[in-house]
C-alpha atoms as a PDB file:
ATOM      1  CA  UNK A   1       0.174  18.104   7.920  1.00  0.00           C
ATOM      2  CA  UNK A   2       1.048  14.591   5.948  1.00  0.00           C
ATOM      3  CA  UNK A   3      -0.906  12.385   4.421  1.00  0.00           C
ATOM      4  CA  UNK A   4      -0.622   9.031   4.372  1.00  0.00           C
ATOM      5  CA  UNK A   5      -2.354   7.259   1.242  1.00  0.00           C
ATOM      6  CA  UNK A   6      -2.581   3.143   1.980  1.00  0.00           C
ATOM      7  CA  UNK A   7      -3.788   0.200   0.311  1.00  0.00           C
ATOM      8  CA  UNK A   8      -3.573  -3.397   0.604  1.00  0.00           C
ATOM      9  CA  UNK A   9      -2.325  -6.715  -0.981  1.00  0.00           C
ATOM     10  CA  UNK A  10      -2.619 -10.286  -0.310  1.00  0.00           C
ATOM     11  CA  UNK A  11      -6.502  -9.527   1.424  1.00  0.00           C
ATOM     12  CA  UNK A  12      -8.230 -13.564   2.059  1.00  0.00           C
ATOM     13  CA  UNK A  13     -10.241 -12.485   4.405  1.00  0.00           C
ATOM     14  CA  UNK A  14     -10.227 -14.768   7.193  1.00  0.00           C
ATOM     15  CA  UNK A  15      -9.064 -17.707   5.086  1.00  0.00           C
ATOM     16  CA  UNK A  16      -5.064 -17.775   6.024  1.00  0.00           C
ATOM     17  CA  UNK A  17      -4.691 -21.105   3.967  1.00  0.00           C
ATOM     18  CA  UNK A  18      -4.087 -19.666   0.101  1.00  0.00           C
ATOM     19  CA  UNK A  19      -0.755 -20.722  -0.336  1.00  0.00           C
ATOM     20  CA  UNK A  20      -0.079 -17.605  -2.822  1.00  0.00           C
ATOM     21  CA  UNK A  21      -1.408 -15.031  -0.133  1.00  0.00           C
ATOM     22  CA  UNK A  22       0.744 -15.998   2.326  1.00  0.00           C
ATOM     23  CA  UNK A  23       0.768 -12.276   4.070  1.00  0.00           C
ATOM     24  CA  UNK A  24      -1.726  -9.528   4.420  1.00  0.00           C
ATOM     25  CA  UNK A  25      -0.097  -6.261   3.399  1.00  0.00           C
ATOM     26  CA  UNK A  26      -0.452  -2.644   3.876  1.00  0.00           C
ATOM     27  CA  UNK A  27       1.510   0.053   2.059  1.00  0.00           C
ATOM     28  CA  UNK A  28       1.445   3.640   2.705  1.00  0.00           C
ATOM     29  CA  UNK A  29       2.977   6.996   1.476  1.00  0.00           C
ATOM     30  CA  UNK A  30       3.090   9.754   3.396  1.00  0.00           C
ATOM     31  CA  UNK A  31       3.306  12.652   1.918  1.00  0.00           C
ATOM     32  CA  UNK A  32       3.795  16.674   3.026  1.00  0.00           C
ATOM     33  CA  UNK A  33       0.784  18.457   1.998  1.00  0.00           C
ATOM     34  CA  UNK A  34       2.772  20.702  -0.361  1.00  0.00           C
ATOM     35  CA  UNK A  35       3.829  17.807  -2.605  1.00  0.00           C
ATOM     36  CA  UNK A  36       0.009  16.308  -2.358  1.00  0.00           C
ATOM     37  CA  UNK A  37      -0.783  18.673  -5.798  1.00  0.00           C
ATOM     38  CA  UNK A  38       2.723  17.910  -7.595  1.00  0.00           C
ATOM     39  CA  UNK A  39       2.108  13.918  -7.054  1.00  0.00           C
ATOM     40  CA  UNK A  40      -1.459  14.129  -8.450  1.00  0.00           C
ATOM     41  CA  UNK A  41       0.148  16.325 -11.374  1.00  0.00           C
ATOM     42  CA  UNK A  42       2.599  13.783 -12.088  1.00  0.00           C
ATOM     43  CA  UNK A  43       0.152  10.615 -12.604  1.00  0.00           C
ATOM     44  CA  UNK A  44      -2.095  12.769 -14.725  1.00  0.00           C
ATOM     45  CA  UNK A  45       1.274  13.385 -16.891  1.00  0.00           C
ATOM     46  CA  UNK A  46       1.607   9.602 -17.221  1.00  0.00           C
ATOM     47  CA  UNK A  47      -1.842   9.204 -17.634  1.00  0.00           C
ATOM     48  CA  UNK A  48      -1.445  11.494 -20.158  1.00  0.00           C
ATOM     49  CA  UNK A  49       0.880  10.544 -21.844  1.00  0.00           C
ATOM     50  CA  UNK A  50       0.703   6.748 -21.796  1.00  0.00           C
ATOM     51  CA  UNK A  51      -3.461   6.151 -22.554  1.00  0.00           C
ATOM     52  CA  UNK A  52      -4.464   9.544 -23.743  1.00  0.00           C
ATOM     53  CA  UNK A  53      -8.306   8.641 -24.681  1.00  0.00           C
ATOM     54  CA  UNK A  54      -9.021   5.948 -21.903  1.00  0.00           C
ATOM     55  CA  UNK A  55      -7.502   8.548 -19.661  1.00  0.00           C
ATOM     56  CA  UNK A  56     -10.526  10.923 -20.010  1.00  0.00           C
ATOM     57  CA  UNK A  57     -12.894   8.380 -19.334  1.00  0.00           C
ATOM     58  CA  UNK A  58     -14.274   9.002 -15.634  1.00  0.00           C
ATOM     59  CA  UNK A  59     -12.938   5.281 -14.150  1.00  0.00           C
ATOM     60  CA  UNK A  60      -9.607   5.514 -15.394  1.00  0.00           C
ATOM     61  CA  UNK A  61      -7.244   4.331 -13.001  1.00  0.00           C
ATOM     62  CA  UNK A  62      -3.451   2.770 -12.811  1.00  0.00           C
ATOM     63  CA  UNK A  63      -4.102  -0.848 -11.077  1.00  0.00           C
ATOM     64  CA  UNK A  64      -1.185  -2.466 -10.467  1.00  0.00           C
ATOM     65  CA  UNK A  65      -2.241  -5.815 -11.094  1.00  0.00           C
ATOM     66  CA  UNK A  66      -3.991  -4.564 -14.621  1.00  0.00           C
ATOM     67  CA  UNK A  67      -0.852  -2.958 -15.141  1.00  0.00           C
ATOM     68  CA  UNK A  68       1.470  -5.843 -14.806  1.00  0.00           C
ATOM     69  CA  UNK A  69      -0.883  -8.458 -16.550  1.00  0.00           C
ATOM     70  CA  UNK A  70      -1.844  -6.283 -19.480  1.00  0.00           C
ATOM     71  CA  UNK A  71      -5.280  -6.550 -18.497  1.00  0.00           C
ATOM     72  CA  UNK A  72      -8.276  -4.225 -19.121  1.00  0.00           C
ATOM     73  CA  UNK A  73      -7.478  -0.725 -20.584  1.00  0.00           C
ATOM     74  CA  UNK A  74      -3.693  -2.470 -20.575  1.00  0.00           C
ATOM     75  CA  UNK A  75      -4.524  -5.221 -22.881  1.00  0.00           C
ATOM     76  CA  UNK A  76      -2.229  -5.236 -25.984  1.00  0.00           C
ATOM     77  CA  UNK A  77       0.474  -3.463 -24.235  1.00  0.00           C
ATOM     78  CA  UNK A  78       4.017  -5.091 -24.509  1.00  0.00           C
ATOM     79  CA  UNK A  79       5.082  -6.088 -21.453  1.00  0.00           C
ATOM     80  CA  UNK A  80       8.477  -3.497 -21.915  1.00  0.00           C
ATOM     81  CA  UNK A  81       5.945  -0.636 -22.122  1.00  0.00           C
ATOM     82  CA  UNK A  82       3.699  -1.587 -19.321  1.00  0.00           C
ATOM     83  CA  UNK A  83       7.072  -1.939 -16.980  1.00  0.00           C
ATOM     84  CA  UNK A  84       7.706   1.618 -18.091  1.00  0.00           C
ATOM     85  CA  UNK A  85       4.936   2.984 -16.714  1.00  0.00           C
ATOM     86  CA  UNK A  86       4.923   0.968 -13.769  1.00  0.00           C
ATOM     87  CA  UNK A  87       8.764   3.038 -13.463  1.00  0.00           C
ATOM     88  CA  UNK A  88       7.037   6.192 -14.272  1.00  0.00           C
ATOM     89  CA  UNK A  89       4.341   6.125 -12.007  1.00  0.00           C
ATOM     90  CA  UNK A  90       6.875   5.483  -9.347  1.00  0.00           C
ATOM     91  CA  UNK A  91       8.918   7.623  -9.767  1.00  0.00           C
ATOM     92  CA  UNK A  92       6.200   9.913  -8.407  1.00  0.00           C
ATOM     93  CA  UNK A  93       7.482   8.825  -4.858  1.00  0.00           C
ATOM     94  CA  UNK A  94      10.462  10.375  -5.004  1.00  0.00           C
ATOM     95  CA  UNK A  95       8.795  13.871  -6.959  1.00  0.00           C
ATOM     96  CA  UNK A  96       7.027  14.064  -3.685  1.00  0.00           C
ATOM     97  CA  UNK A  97       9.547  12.960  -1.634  1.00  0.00           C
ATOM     98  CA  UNK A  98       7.356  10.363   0.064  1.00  0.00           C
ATOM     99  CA  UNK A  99       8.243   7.964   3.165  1.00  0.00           C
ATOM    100  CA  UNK A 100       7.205   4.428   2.358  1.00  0.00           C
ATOM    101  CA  UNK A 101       5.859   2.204   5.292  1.00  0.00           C
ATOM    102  CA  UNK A 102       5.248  -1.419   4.545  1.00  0.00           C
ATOM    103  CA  UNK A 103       3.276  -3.631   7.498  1.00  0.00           C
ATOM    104  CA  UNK A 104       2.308  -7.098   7.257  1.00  0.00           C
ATOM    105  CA  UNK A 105       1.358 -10.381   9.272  1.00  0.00           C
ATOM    106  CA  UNK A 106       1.779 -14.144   8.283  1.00  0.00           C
ATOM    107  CA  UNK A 107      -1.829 -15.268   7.799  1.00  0.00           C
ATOM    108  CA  UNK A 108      -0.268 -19.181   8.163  1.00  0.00           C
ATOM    109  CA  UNK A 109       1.609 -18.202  11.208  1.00  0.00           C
ATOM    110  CA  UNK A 110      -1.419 -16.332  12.519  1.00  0.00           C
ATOM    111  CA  UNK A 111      -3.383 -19.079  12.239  1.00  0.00           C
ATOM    112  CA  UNK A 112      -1.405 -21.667  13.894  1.00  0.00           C
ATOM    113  CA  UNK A 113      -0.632 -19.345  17.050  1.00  0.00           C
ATOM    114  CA  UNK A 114      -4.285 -18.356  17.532  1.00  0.00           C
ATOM    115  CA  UNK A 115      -7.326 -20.905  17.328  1.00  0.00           C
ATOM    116  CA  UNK A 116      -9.954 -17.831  16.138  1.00  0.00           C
ATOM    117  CA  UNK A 117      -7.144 -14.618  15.240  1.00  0.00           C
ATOM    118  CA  UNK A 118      -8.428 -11.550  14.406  1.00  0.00           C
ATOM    119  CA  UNK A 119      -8.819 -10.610  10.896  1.00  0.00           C
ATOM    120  CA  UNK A 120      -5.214 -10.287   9.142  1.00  0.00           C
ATOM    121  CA  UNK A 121      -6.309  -6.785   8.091  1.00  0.00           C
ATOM    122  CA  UNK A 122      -7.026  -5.604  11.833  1.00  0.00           C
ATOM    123  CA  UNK A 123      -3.414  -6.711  12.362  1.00  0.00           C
ATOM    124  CA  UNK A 124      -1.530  -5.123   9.634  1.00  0.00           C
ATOM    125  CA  UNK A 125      -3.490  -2.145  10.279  1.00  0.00           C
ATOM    126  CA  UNK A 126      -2.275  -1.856  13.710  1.00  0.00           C
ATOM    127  CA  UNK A 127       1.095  -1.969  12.715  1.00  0.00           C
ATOM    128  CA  UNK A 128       0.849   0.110  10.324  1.00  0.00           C
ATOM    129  CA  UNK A 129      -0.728   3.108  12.349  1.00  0.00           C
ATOM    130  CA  UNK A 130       1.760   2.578  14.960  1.00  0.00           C
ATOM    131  CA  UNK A 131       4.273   3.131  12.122  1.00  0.00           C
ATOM    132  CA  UNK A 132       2.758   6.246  10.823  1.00  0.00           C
ATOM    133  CA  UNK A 133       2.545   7.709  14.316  1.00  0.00           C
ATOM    134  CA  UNK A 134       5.922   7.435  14.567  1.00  0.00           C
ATOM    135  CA  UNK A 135       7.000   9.338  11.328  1.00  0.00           C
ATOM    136  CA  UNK A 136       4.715  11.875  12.679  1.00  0.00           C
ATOM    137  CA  UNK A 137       6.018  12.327  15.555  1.00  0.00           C
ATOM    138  CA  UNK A 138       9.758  12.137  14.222  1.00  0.00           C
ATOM    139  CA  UNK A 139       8.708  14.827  11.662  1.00  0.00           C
ATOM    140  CA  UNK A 140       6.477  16.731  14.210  1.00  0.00           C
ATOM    141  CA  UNK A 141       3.188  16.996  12.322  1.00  0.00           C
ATOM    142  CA  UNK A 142       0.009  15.433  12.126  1.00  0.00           C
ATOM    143  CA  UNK A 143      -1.024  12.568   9.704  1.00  0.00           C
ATOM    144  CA  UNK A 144      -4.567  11.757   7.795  1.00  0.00           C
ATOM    145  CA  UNK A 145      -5.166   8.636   6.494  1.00  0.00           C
ATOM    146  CA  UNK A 146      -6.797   8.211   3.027  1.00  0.00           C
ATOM    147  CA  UNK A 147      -7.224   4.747   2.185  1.00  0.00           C
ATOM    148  CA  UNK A 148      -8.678   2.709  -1.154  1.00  0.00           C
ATOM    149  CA  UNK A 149     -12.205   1.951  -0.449  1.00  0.00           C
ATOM    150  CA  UNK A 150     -12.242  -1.714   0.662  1.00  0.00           C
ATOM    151  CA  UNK A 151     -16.119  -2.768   2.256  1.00  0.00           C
ATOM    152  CA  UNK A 152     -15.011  -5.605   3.636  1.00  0.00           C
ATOM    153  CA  UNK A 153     -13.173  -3.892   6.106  1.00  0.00           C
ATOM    154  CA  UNK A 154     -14.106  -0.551   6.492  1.00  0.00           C
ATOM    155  CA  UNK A 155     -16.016  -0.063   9.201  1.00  0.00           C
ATOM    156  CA  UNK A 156     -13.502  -2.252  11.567  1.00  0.00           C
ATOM    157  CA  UNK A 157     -11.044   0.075  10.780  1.00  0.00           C
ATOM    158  CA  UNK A 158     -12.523   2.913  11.490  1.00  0.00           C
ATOM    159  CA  UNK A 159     -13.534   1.559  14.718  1.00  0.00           C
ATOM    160  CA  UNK A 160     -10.130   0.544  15.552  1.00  0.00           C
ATOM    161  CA  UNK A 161      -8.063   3.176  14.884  1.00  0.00           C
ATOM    162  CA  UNK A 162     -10.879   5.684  16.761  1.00  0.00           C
ATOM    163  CA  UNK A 163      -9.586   2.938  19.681  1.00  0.00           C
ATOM    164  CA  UNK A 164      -6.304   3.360  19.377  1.00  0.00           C
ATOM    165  CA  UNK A 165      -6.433   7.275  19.260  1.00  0.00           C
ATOM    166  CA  UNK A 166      -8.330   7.009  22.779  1.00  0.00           C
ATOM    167  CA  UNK A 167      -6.627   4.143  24.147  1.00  0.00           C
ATOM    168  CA  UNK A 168      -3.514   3.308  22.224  1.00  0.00           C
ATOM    169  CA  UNK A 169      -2.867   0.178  20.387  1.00  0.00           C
ATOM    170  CA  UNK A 170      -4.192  -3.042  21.663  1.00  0.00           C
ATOM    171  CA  UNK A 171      -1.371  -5.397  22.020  1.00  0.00           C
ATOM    172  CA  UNK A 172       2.184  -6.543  20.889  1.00  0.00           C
ATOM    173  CA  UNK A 173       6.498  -5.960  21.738  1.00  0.00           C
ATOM    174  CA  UNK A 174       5.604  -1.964  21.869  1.00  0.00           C
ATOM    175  CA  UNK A 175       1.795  -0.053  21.896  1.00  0.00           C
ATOM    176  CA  UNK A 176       1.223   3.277  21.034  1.00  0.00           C
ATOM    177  CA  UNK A 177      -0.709   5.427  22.092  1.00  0.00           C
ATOM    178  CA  UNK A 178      -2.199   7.316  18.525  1.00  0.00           C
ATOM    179  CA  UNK A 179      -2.085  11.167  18.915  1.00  0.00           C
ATOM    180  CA  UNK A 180      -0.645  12.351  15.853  1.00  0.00           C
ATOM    181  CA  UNK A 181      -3.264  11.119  13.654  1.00  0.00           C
ATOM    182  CA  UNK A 182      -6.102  13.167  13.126  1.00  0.00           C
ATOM    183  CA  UNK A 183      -9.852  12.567  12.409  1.00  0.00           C
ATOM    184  CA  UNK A 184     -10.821   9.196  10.736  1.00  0.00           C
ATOM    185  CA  UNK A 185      -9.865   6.478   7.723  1.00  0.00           C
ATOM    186  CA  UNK A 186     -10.984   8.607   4.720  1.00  0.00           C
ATOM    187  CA  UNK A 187     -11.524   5.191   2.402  1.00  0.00           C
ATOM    188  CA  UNK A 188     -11.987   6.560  -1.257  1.00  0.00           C
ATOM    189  CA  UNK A 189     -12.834   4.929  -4.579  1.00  0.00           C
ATOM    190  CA  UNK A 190      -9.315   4.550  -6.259  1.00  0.00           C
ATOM    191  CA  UNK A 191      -9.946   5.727  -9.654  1.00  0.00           C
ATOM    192  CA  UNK A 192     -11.147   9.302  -7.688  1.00  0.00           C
ATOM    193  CA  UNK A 193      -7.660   9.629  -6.110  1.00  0.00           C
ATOM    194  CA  UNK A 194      -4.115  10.061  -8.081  1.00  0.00           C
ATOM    195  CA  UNK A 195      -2.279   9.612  -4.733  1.00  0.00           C
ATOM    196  CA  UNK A 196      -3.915   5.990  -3.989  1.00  0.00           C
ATOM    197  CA  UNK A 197      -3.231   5.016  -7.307  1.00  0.00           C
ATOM    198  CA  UNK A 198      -0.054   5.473  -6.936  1.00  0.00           C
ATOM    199  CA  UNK A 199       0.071   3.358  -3.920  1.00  0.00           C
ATOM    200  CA  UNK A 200      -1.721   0.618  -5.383  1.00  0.00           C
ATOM    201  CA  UNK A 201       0.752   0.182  -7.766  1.00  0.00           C
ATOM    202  CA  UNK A 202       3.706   0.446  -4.885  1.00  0.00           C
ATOM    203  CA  UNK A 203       1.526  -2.114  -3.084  1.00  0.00           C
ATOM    204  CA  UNK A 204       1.447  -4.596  -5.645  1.00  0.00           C
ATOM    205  CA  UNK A 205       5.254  -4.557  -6.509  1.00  0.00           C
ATOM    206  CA  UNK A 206       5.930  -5.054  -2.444  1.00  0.00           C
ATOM    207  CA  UNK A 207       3.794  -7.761  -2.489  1.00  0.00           C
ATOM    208  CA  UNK A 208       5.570  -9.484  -5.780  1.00  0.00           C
ATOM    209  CA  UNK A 209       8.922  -8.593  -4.166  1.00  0.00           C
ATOM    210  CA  UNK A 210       7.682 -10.774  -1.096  1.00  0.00           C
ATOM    211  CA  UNK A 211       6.726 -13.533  -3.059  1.00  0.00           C
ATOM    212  CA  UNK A 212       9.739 -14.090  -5.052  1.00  0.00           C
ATOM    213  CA  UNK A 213      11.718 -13.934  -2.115  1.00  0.00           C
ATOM    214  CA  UNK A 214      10.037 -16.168  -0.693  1.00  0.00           C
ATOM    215  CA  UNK A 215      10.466 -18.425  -3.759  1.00  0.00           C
ATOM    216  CA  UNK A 216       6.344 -18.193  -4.667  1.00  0.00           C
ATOM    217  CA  UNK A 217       6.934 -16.488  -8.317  1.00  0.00           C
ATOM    218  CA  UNK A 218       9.697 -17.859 -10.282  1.00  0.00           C
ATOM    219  CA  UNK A 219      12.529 -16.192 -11.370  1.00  0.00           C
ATOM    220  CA  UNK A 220      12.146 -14.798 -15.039  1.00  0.00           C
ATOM    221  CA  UNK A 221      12.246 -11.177 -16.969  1.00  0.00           C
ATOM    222  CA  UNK A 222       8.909 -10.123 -14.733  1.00  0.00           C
ATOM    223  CA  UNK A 223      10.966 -11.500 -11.660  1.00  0.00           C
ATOM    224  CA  UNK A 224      13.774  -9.109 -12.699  1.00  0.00           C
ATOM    225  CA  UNK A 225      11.590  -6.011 -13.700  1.00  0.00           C
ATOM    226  CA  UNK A 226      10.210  -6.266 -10.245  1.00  0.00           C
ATOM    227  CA  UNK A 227      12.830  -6.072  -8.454  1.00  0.00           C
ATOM    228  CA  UNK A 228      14.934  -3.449 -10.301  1.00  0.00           C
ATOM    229  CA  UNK A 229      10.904  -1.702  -9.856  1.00  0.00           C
ATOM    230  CA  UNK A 230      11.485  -2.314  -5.695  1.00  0.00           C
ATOM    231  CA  UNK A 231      15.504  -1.058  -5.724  1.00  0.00           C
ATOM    232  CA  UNK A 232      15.053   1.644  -7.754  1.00  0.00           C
ATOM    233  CA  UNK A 233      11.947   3.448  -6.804  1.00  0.00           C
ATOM    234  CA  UNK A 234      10.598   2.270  -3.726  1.00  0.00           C
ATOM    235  CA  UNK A 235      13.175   0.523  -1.140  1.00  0.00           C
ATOM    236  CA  UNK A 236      15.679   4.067  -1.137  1.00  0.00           C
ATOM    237  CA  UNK A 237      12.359   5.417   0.797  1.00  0.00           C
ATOM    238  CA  UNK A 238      11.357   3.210   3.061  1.00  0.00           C
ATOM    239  CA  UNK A 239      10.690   3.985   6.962  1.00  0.00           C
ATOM    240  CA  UNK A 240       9.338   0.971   7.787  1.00  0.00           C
ATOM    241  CA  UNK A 241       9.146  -2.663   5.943  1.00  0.00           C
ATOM    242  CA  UNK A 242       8.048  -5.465   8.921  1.00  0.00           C
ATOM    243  CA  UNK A 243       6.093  -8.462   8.507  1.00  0.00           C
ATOM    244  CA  UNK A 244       4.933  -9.847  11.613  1.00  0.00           C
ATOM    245  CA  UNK A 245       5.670 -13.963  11.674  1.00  0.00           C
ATOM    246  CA  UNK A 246       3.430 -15.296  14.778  1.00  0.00           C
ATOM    247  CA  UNK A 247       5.464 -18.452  16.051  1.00  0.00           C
END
């Protein structure tokens, strides 16, 4: 058994016109079971050892975009320390020897193809359960999905993906039909769950990666920290990294 902990970035809902969201993003890591307990240990070690006292408050939680912007329990931080813990906390993909999948659609593109497009989320989501079916079947084991709570969307995906696992996806170059992923979307509150925390903070340097390629964020020291962040600690373990571009 793996499971695969996902969150999102660049959510508009169904307004695909914010020029700085340009693309709806999942992230997941899917981790063997046995590493589940050694992954939680390590963020409670950084958590540890980077906020001891907020860390024993109950709603203490790594947030990526916190982190980076030295917001909330992260204010006052220098931005050199706050990039080390983003490194830290990363380096928890590799302790658990994770397999990163990153899924995405073009929310402009989607919107000029199709007159009323589903929801950008319904989208990546397919994609993105195709692409965990197919690390579980290439690894021959089964898959559940825990995913940061997100209301907006919840009970879509849930429908959906209890779809797919009857039917197979709904459209595009290649369905799939879903049997290696069992039960339902577990969504959780993120500050309950070390392992979506983790992702979050994956999540949000994939999407900054994005949007300095794509010449949205300038250049600059944060420019740089990100990307050494993406080279270093997430890109050696990616299975997947697609962004659908309707045309």
């Amino acid at each position: 058994m793996r499971l695969a902990y996902m969150d999102e970035a660049g959510n508009t809902g169904r307004n695909c016109d914010d020029p700085n969201q340009p693309i709806h993003l999942i992230l997941s890591l899917v981790v063997d079971e046995a590493k589940v307990v050694p992954l939680h240990e390590h963020v409670r070690e950084v958590a540890h050892r980077y906020c001891p006292h907020d860390c024993e408050e109950y709603d203490f939680e790594f947030h990526g975009q916190d982190l980076f912007s030295g917001r909330g329990r992260f204010n006052g931080r220098s931005p050199a320390e706050r990039v080390e813990i983003f490194d830290e906390m990363l380096k928890g993909i590799e302790l658990a020897e994770a397999e990163v999948i990153v899924r995405g659609v073009d929310k402009v593109g989607l919107k000029r193809r199709y007159p009323n497009p589903f929801h950008p989320h319904d989208i990546a989501l397919m994609f993105t359960i195709e692409s965990i079916e197919r690390v579980a079947r290439e690894r021959d084991c089964r898959v559940l999905l825990i995913a940061d709570e997100a209301k907006e969307v919840e009970h879509a995906a849930i429908r959906d993906l209890a779809n797919y696992q009857e039917m197979g996806t709904a459209w595009g170059f290649r369905t799939e039909r879903i049997k290696r992923i069992v039960d339902t979307i577990h969504f959780v509150p993120s500050h309950t769950n070390c392992g979506i925390q983790i992702t979050d903070c994956a999540t949000f340097v994939a999407s900054r990666m994005r949007k300095i390629s794509d010449g949205i964020v300038a250049g600059g020291s944060s420019s740089e920290a990100i990307k050494r962040l993406w080279e270093e600690r997430i890109d050696p373990f990616i299975f997947a990294d697609e962004v659908w571009y309707p045309t």
